[in-house]
PDB file of N, CA and C in Angstrom:
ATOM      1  N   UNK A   1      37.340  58.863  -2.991  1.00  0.00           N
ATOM      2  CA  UNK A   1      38.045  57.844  -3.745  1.00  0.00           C
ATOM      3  C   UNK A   1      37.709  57.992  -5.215  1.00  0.00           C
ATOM      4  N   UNK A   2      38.621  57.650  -6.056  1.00  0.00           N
ATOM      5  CA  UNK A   2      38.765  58.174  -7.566  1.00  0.00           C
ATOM      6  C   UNK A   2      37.642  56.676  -7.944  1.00  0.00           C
ATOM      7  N   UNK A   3      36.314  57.327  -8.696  1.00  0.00           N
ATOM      8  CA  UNK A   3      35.424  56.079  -9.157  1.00  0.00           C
ATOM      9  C   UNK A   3      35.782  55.670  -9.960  1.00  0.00           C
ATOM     10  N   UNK A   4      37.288  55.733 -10.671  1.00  0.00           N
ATOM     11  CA  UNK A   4      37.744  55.099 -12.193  1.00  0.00           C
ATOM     12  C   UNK A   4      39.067  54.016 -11.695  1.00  0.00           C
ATOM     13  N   UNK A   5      38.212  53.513 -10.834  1.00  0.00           N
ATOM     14  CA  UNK A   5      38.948  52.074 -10.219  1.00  0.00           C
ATOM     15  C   UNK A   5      39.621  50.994 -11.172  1.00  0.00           C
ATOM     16  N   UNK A   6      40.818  50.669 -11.613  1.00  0.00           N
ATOM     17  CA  UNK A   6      41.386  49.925 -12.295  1.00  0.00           C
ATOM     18  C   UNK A   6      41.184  48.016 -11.916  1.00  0.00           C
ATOM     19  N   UNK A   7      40.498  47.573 -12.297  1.00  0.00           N
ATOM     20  CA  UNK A   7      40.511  46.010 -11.473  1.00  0.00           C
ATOM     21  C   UNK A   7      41.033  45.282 -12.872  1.00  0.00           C
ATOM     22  N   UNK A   8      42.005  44.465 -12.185  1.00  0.00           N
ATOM     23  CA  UNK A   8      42.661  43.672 -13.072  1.00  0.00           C
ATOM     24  C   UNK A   8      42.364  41.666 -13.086  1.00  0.00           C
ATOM     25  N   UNK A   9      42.978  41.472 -13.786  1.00  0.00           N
ATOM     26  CA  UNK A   9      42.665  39.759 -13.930  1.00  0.00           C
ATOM     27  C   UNK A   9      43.704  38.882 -14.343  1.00  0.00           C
ATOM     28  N   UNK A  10      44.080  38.301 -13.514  1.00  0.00           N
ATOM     29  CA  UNK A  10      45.490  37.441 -13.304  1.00  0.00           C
ATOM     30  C   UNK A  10      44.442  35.934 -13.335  1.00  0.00           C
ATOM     31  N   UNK A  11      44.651  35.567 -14.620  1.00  0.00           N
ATOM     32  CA  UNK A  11      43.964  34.264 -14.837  1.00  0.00           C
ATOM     33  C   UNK A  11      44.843  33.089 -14.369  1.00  0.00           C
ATOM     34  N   UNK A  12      46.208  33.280 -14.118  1.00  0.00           N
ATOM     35  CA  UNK A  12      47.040  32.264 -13.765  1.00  0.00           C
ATOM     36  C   UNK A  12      46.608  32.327 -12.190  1.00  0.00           C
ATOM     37  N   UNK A  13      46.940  33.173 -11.455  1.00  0.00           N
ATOM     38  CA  UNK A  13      46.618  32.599 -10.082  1.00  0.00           C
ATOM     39  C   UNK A  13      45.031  32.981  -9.919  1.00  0.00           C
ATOM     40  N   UNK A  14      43.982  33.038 -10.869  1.00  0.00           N
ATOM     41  CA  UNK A  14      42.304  33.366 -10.703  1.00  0.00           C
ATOM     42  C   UNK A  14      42.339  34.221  -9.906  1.00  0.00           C
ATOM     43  N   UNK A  15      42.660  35.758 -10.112  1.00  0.00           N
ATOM     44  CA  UNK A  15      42.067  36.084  -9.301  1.00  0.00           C
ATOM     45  C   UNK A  15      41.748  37.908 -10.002  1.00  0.00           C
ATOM     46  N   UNK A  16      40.581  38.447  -9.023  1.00  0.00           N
ATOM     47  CA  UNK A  16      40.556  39.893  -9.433  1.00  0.00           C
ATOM     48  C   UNK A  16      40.953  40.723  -8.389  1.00  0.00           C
ATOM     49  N   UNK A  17      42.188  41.656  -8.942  1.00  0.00           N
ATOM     50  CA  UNK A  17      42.493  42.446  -8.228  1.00  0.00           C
ATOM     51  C   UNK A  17      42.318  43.813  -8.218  1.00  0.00           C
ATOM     52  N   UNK A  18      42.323  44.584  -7.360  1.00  0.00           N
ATOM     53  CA  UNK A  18      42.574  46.172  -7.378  1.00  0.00           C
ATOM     54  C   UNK A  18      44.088  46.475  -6.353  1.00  0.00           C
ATOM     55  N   UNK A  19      44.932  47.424  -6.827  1.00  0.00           N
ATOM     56  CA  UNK A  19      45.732  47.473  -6.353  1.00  0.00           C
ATOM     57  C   UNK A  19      46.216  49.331  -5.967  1.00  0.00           C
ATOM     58  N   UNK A  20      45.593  49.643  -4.934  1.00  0.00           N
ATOM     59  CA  UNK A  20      45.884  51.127  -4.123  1.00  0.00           C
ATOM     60  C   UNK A  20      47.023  51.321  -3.387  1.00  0.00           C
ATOM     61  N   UNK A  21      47.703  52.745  -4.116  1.00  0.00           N
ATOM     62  CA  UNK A  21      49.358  52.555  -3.109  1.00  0.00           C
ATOM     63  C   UNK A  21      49.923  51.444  -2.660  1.00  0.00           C
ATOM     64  N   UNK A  22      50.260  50.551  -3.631  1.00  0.00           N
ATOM     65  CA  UNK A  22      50.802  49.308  -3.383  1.00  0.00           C
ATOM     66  C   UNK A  22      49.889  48.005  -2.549  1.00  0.00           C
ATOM     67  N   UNK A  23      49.063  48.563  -2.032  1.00  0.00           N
ATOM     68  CA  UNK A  23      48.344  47.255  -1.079  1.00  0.00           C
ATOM     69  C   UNK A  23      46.977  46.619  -2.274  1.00  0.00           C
ATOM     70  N   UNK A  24      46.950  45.337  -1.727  1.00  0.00           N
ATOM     71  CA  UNK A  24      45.779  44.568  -2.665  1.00  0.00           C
ATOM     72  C   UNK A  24      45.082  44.310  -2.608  1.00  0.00           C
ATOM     73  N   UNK A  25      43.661  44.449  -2.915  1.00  0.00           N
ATOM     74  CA  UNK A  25      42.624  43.388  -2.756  1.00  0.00           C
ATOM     75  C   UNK A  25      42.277  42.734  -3.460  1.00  0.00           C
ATOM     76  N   UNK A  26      41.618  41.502  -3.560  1.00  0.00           N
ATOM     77  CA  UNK A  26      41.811  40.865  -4.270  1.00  0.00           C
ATOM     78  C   UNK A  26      40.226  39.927  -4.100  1.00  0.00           C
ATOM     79  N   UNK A  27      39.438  39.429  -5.148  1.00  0.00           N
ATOM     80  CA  UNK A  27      38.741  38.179  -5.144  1.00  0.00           C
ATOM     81  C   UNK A  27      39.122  37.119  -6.239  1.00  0.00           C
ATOM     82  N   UNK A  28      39.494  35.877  -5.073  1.00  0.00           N
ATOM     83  CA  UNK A  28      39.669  34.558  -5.656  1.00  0.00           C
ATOM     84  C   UNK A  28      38.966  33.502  -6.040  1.00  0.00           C
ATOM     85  N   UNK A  29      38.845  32.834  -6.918  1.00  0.00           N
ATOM     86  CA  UNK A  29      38.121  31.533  -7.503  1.00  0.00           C
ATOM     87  C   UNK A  29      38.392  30.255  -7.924  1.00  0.00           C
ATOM     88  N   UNK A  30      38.213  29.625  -7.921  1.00  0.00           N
ATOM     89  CA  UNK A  30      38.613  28.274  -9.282  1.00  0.00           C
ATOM     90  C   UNK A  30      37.506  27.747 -10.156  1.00  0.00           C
ATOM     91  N   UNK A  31      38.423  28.231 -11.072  1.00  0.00           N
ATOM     92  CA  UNK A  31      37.569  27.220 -12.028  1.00  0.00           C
ATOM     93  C   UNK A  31      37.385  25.681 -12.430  1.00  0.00           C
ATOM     94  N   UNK A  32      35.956  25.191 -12.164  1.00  0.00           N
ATOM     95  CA  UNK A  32      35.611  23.920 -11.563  1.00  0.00           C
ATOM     96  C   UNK A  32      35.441  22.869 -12.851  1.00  0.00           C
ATOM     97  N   UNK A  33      35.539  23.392 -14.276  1.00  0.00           N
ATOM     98  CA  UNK A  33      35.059  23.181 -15.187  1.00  0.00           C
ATOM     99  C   UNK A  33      33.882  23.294 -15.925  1.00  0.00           C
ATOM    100  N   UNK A  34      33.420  22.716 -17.218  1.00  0.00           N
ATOM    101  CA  UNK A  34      32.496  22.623 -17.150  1.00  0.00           C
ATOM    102  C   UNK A  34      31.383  24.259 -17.184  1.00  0.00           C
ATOM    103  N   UNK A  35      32.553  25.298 -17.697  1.00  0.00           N
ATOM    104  CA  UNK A  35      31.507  26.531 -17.216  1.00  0.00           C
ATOM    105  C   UNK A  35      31.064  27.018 -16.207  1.00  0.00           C
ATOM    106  N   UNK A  36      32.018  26.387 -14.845  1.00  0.00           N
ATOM    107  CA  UNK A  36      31.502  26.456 -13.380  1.00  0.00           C
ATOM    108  C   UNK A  36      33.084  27.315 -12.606  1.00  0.00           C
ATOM    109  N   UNK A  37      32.465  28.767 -12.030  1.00  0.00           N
ATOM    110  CA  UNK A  37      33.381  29.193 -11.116  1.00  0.00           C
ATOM    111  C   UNK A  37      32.868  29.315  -9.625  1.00  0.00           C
ATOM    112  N   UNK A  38      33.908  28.849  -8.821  1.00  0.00           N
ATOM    113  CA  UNK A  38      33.644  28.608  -7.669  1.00  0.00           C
ATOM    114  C   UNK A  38      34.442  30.099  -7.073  1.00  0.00           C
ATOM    115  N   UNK A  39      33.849  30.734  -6.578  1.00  0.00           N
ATOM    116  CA  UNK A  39      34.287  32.573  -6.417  1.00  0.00           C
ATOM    117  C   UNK A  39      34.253  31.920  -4.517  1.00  0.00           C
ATOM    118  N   UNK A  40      35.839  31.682  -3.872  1.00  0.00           N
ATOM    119  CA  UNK A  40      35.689  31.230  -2.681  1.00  0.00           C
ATOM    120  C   UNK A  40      36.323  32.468  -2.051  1.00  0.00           C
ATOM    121  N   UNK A  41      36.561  33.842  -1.942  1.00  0.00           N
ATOM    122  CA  UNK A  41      37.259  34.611  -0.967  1.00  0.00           C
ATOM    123  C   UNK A  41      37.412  36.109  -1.489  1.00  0.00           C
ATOM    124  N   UNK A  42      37.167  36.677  -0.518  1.00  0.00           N
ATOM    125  CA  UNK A  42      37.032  38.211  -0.786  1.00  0.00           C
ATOM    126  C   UNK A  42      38.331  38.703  -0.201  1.00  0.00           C
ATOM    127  N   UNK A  43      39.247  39.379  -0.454  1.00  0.00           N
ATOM    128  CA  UNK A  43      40.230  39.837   0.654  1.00  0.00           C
ATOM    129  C   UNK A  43      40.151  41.851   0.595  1.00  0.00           C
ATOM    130  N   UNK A  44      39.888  42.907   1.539  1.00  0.00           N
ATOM    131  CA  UNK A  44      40.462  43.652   1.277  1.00  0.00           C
ATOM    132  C   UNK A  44      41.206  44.246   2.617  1.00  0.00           C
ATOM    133  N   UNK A  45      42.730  44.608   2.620  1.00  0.00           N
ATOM    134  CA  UNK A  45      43.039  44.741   3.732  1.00  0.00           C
ATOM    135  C   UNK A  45      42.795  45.787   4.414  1.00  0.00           C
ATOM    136  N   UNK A  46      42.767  46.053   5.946  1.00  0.00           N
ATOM    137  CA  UNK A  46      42.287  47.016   6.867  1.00  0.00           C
ATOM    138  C   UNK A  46      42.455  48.528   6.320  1.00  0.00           C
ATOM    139  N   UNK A  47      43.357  49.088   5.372  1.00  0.00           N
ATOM    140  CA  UNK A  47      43.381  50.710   5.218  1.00  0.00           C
ATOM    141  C   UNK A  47      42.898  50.600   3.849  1.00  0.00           C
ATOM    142  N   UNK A  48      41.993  49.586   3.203  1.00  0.00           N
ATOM    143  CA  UNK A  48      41.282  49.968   2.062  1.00  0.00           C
ATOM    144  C   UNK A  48      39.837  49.760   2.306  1.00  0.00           C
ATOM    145  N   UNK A  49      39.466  49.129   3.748  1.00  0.00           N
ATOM    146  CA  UNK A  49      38.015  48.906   3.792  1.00  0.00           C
ATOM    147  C   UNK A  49      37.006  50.104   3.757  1.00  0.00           C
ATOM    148  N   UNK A  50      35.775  49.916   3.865  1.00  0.00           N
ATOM    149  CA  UNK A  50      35.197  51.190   3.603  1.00  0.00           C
ATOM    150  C   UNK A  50      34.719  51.796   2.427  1.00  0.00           C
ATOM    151  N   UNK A  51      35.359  51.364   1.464  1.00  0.00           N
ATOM    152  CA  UNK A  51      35.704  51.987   0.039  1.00  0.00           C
ATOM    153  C   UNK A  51      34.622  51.515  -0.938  1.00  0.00           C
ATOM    154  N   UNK A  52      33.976  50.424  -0.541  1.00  0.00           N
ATOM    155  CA  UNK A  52      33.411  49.848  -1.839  1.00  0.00           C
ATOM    156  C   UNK A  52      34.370  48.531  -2.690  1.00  0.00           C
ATOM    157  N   UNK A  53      35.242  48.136  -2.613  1.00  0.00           N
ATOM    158  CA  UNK A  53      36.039  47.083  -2.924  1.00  0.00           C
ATOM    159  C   UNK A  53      35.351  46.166  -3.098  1.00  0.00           C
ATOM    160  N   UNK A  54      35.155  45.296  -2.401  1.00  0.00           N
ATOM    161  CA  UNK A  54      34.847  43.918  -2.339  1.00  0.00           C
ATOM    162  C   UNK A  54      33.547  44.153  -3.539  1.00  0.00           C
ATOM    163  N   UNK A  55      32.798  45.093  -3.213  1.00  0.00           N
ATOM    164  CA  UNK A  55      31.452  44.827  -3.788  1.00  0.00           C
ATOM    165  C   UNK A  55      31.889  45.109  -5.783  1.00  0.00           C
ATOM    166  N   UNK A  56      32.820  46.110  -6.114  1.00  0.00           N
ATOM    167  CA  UNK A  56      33.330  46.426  -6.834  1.00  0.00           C
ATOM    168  C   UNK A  56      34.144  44.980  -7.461  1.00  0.00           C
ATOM    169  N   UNK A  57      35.174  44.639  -7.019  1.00  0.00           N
ATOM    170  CA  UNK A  57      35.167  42.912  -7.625  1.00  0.00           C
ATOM    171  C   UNK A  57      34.622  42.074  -7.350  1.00  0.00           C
ATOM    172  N   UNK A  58      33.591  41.838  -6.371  1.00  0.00           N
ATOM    173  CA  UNK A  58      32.221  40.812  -6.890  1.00  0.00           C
ATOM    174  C   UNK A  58      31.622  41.177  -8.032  1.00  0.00           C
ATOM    175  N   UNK A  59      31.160  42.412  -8.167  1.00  0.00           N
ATOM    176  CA  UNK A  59      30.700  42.717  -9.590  1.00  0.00           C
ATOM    177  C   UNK A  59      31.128  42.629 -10.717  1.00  0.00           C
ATOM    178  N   UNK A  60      32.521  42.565 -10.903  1.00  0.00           N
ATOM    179  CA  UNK A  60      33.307  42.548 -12.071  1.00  0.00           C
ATOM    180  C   UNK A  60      33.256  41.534 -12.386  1.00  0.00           C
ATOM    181  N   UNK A  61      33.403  40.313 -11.056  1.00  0.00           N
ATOM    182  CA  UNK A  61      34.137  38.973 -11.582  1.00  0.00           C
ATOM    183  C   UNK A  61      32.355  38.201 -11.657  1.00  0.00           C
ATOM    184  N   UNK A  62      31.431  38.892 -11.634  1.00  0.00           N
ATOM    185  CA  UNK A  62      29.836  38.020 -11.700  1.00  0.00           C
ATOM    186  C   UNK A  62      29.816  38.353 -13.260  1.00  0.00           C
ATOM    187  N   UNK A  63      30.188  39.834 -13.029  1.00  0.00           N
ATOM    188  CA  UNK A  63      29.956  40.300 -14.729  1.00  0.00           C
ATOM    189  C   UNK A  63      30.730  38.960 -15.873  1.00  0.00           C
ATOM    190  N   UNK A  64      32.125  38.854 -15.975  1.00  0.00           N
ATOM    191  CA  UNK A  64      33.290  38.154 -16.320  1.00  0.00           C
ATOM    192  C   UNK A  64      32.388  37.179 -16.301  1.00  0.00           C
ATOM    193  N   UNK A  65      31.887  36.374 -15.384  1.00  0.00           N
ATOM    194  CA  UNK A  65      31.318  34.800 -15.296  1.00  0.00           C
ATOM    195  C   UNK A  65      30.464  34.849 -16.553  1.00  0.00           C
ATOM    196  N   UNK A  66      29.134  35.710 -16.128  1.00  0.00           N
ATOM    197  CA  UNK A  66      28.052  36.057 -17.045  1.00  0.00           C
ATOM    198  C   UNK A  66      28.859  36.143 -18.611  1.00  0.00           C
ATOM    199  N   UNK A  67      29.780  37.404 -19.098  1.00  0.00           N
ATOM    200  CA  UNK A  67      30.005  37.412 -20.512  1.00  0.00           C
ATOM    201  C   UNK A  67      30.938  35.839 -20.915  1.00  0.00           C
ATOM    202  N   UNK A  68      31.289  35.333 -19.820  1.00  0.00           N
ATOM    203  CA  UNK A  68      31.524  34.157 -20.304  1.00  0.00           C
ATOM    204  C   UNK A  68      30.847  32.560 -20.541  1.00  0.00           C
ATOM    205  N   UNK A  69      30.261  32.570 -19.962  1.00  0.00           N
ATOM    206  CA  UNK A  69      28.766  31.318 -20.019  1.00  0.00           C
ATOM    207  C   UNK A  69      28.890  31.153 -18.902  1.00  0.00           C
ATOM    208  N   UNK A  70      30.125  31.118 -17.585  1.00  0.00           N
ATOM    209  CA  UNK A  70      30.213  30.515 -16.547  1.00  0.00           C
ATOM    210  C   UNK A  70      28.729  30.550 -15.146  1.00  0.00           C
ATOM    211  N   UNK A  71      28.404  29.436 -14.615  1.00  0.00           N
ATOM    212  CA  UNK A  71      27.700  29.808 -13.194  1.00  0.00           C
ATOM    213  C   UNK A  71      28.585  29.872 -12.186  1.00  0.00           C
ATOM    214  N   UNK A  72      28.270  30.745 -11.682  1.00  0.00           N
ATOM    215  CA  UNK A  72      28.737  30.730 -10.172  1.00  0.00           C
ATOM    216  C   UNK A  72      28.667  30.376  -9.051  1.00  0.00           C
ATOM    217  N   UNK A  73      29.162  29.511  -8.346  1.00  0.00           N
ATOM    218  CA  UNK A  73      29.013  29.237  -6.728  1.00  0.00           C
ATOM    219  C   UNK A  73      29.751  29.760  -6.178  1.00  0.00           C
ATOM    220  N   UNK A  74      28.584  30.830  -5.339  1.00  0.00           N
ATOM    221  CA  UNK A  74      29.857  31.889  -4.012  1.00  0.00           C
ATOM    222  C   UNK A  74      30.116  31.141  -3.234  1.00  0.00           C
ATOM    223  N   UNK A  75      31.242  30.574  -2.467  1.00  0.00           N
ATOM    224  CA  UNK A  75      31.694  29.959  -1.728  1.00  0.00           C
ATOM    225  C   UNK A  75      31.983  30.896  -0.378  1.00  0.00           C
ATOM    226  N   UNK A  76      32.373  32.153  -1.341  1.00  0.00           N
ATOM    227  CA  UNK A  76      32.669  33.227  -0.269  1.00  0.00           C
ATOM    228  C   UNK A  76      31.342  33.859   0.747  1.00  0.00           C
ATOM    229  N   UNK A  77      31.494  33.889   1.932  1.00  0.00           N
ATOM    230  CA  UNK A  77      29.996  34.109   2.402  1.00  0.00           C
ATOM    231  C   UNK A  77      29.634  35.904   1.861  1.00  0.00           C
ATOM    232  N   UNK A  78      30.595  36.614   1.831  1.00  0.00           N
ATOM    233  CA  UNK A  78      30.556  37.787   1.209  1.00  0.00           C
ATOM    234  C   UNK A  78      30.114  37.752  -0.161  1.00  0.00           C
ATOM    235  N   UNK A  79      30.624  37.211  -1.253  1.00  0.00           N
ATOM    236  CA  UNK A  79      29.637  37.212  -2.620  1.00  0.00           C
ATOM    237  C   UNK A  79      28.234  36.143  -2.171  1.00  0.00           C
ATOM    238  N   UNK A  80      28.047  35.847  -1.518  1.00  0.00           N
ATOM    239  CA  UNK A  80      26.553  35.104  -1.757  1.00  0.00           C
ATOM    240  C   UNK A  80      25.934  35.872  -1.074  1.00  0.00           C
ATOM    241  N   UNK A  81      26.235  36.698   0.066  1.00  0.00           N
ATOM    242  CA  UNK A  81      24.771  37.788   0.269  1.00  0.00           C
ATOM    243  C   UNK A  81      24.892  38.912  -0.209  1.00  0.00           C
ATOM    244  N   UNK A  82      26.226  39.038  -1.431  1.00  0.00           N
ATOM    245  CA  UNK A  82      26.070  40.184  -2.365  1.00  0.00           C
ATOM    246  C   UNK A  82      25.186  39.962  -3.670  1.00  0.00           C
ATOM    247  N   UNK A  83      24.868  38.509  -3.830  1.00  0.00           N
ATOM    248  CA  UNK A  83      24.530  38.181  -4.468  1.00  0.00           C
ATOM    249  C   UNK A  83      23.077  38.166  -3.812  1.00  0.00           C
ATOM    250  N   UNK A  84      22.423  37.619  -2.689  1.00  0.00           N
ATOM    251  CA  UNK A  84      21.441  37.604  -2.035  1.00  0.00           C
ATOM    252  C   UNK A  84      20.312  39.411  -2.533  1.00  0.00           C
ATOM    253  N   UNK A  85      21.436  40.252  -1.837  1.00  0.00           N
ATOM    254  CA  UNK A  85      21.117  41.282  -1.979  1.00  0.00           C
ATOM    255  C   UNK A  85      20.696  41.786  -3.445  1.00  0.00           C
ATOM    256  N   UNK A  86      21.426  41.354  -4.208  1.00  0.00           N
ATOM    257  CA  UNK A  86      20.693  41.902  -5.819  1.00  0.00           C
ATOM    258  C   UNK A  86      19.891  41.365  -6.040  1.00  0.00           C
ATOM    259  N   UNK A  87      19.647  40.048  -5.787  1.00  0.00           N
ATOM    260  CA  UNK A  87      18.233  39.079  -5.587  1.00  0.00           C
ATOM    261  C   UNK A  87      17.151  39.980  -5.410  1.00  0.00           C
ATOM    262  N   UNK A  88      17.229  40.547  -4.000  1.00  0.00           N
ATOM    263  CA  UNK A  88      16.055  40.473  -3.353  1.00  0.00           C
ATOM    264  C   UNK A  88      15.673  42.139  -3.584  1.00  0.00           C
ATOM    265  N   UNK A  89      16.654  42.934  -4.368  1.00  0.00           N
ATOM    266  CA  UNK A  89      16.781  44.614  -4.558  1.00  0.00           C
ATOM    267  C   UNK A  89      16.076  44.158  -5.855  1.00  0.00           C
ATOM    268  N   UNK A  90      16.089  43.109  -6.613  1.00  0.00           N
ATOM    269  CA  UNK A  90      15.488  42.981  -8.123  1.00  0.00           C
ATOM    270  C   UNK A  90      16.532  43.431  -9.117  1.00  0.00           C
ATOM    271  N   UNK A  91      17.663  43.690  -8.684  1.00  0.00           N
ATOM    272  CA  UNK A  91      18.488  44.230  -9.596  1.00  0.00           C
ATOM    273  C   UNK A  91      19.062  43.213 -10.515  1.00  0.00           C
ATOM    274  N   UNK A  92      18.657  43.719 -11.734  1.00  0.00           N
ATOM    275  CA  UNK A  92      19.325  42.472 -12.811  1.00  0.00           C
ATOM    276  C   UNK A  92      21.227  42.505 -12.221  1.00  0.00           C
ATOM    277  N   UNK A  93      21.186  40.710 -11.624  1.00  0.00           N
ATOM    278  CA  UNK A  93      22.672  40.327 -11.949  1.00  0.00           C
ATOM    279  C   UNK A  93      22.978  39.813 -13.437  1.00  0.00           C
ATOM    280  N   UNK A  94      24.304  40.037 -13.480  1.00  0.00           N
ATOM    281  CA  UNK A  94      24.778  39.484 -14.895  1.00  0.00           C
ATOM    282  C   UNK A  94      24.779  37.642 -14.548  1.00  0.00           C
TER     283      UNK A  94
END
């Protein structure tokens, strides 16, 4: 898979996408105010799994939170033990 992954940001419907031969994945949020994103859903469909996706826009959209002041609540059970995991690897999250 080409590592110069394009992820995009559709602030009207919140969300980050990547988009391969037409199919999408996508992570969704709302913003709660207040500097607060609520990151509730990971989607990637069955012929893109495997790939690194999900973990690829959790990262983008933690990064995005971080350069923006926002905290995050993973709602999604997938970003909170991606988040767990950088925890406990010591890896600086944004």
């Amino acid at each position: 898979m080409n590592q110069d992954i394009n992820i995009q940001h559709d602030p009207n419907d919140k969300q980050f996408f990547i988009t391969i031969d037409g199919t999408r994945a996508y992570l969704a949020y709302m913003d709660l105010g207040k500097k607060t994103l609520d990151i509730y859903r990971t989607f990637v469909p069955n012929g893109l799994r495997g790939k690194g996706l999900a973990a690829k826009l959790t990262e983008h959209a933690l990064q995005f939170a971080h350069d923006k002041g926002y905290v995050v609540i993973p709602s999604c059970s997938y970003v909170e033990r991606y988040m767990q995991r950088q925890k406990k690897l010591g890896t600086r999250q944004p």
